[in-house]
C-alpha atoms as a PDB file:
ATOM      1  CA  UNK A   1      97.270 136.228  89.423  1.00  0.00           C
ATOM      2  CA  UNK A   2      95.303 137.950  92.215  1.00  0.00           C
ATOM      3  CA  UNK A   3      94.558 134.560  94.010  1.00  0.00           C
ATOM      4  CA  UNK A   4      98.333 133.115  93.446  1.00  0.00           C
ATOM      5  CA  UNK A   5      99.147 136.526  95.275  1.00  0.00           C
ATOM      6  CA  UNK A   6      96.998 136.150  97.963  1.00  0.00           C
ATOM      7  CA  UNK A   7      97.727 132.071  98.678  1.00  0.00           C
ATOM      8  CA  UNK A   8     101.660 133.118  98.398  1.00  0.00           C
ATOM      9  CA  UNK A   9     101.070 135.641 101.465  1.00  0.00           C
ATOM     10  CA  UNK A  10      99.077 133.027 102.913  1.00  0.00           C
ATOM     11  CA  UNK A  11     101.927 130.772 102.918  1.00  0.00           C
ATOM     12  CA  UNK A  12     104.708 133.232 103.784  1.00  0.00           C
ATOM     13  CA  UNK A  13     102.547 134.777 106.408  1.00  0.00           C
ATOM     14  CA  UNK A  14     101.674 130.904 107.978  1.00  0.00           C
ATOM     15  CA  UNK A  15     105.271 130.629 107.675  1.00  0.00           C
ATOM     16  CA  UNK A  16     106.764 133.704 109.678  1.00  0.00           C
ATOM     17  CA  UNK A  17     103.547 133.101 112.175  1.00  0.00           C
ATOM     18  CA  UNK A  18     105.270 129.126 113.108  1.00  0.00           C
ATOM     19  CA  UNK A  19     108.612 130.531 113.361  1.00  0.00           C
ATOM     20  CA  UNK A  20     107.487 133.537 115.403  1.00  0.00           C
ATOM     21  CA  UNK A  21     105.396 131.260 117.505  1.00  0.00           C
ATOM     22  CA  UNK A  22     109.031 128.744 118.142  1.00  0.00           C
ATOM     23  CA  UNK A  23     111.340 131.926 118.978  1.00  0.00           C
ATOM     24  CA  UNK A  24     108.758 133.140 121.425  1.00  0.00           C
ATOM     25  CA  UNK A  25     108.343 129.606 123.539  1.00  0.00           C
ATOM     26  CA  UNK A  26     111.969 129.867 123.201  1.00  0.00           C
ATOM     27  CA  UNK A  27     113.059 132.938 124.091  1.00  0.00           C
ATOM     28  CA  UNK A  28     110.535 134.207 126.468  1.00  0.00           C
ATOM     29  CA  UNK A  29     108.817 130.567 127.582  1.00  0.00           C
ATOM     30  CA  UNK A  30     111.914 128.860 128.114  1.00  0.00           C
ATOM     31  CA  UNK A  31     114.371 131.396 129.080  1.00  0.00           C
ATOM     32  CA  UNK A  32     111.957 133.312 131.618  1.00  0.00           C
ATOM     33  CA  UNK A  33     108.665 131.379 132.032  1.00  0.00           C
ATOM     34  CA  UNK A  34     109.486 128.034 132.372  1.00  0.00           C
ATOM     35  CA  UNK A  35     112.909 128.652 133.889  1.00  0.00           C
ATOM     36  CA  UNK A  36     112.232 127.268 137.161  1.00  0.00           C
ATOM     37  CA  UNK A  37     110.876 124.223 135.851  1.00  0.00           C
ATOM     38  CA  UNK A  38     113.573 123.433 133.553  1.00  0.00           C
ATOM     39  CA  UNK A  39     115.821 124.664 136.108  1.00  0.00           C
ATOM     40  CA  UNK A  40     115.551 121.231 138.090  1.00  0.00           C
ATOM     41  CA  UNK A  41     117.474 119.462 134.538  1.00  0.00           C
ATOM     42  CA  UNK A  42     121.006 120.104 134.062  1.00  0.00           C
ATOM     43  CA  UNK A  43     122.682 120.753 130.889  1.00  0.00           C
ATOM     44  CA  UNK A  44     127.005 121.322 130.970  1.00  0.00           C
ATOM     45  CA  UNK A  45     126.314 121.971 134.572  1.00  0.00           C
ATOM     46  CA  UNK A  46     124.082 124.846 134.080  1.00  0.00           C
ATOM     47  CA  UNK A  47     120.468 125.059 134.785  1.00  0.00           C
ATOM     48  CA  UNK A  48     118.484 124.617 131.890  1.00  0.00           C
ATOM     49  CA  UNK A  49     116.380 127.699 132.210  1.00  0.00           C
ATOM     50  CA  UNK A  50     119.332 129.600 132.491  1.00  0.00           C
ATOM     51  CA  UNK A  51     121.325 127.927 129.431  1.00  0.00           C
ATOM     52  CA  UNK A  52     118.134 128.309 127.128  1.00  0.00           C
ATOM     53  CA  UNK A  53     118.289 132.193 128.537  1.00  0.00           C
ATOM     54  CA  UNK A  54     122.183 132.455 127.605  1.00  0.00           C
ATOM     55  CA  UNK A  55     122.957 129.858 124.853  1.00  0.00           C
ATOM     56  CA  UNK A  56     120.087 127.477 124.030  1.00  0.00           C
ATOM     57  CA  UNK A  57     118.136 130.412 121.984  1.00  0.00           C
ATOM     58  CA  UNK A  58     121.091 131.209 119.951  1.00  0.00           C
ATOM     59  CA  UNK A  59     121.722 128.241 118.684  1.00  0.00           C
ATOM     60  CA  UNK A  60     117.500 127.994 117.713  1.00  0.00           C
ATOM     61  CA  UNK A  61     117.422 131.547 115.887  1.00  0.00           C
ATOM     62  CA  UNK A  62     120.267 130.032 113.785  1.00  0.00           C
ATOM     63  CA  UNK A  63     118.294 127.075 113.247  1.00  0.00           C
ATOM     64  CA  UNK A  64     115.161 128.874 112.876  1.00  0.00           C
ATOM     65  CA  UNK A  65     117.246 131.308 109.859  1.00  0.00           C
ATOM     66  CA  UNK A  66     118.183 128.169 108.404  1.00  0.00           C
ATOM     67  CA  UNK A  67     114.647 126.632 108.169  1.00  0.00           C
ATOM     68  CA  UNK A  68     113.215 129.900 106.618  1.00  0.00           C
ATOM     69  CA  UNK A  69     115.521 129.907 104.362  1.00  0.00           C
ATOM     70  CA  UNK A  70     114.531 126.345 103.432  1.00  0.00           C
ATOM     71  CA  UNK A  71     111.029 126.604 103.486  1.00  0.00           C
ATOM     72  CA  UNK A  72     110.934 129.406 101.710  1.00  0.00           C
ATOM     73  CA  UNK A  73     112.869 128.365  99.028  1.00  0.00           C
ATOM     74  CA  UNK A  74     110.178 125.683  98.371  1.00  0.00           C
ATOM     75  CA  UNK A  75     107.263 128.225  98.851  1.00  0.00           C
ATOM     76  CA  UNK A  76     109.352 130.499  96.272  1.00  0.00           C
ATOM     77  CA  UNK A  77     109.526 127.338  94.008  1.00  0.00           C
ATOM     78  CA  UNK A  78     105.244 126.138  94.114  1.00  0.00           C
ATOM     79  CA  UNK A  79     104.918 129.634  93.567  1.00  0.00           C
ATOM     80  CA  UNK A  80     106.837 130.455  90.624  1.00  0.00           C
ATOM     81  CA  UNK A  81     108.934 133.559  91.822  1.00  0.00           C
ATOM     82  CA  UNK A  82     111.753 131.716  92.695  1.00  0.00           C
ATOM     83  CA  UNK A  83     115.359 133.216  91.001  1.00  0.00           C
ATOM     84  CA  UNK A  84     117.455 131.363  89.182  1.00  0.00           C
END
């Protein structure tokens, strides 16, 4: 059981790393790095720097919620400490 614990945290941990990995780019690369690049495209008529800064990450962290809850479902499930 020792080495079905360890490849579970493996998986979980690979997990949160990829969806820690998309909200930073997000939040911090698109919102304040690459702002002034993706300032120059225009989204509802704002900047799209500033949109990912206001609204653009929002709507990812849902989707991002949404996707853990998914994938971890399935890691749950080839795992075999998923609830009924």
């Amino acid at each position: 059981m020792e080495d079905g614990g360890k490849a579970y945290w493996s998986a979980t941990l690979g997990l949160l790393s990829k969806i820690l990995a998309v909200w930073f780019l997000v939040s911090f690369g698109a919102g304040i790095l690459f702002a002034p690049a993706l300032n120059s495209i225009s989204l509802g008529g704002y900047p799209l720097g500033f949109w990912f800064a206001q609204q653009g990450a929002m709507y990812i962290f849902i989707a991002l919620i949404f996707y853990y809850k998914k994938k971890m479902g399935e890691i749950d499930r080839q795992f075999d400490v998923h609830e009924e």
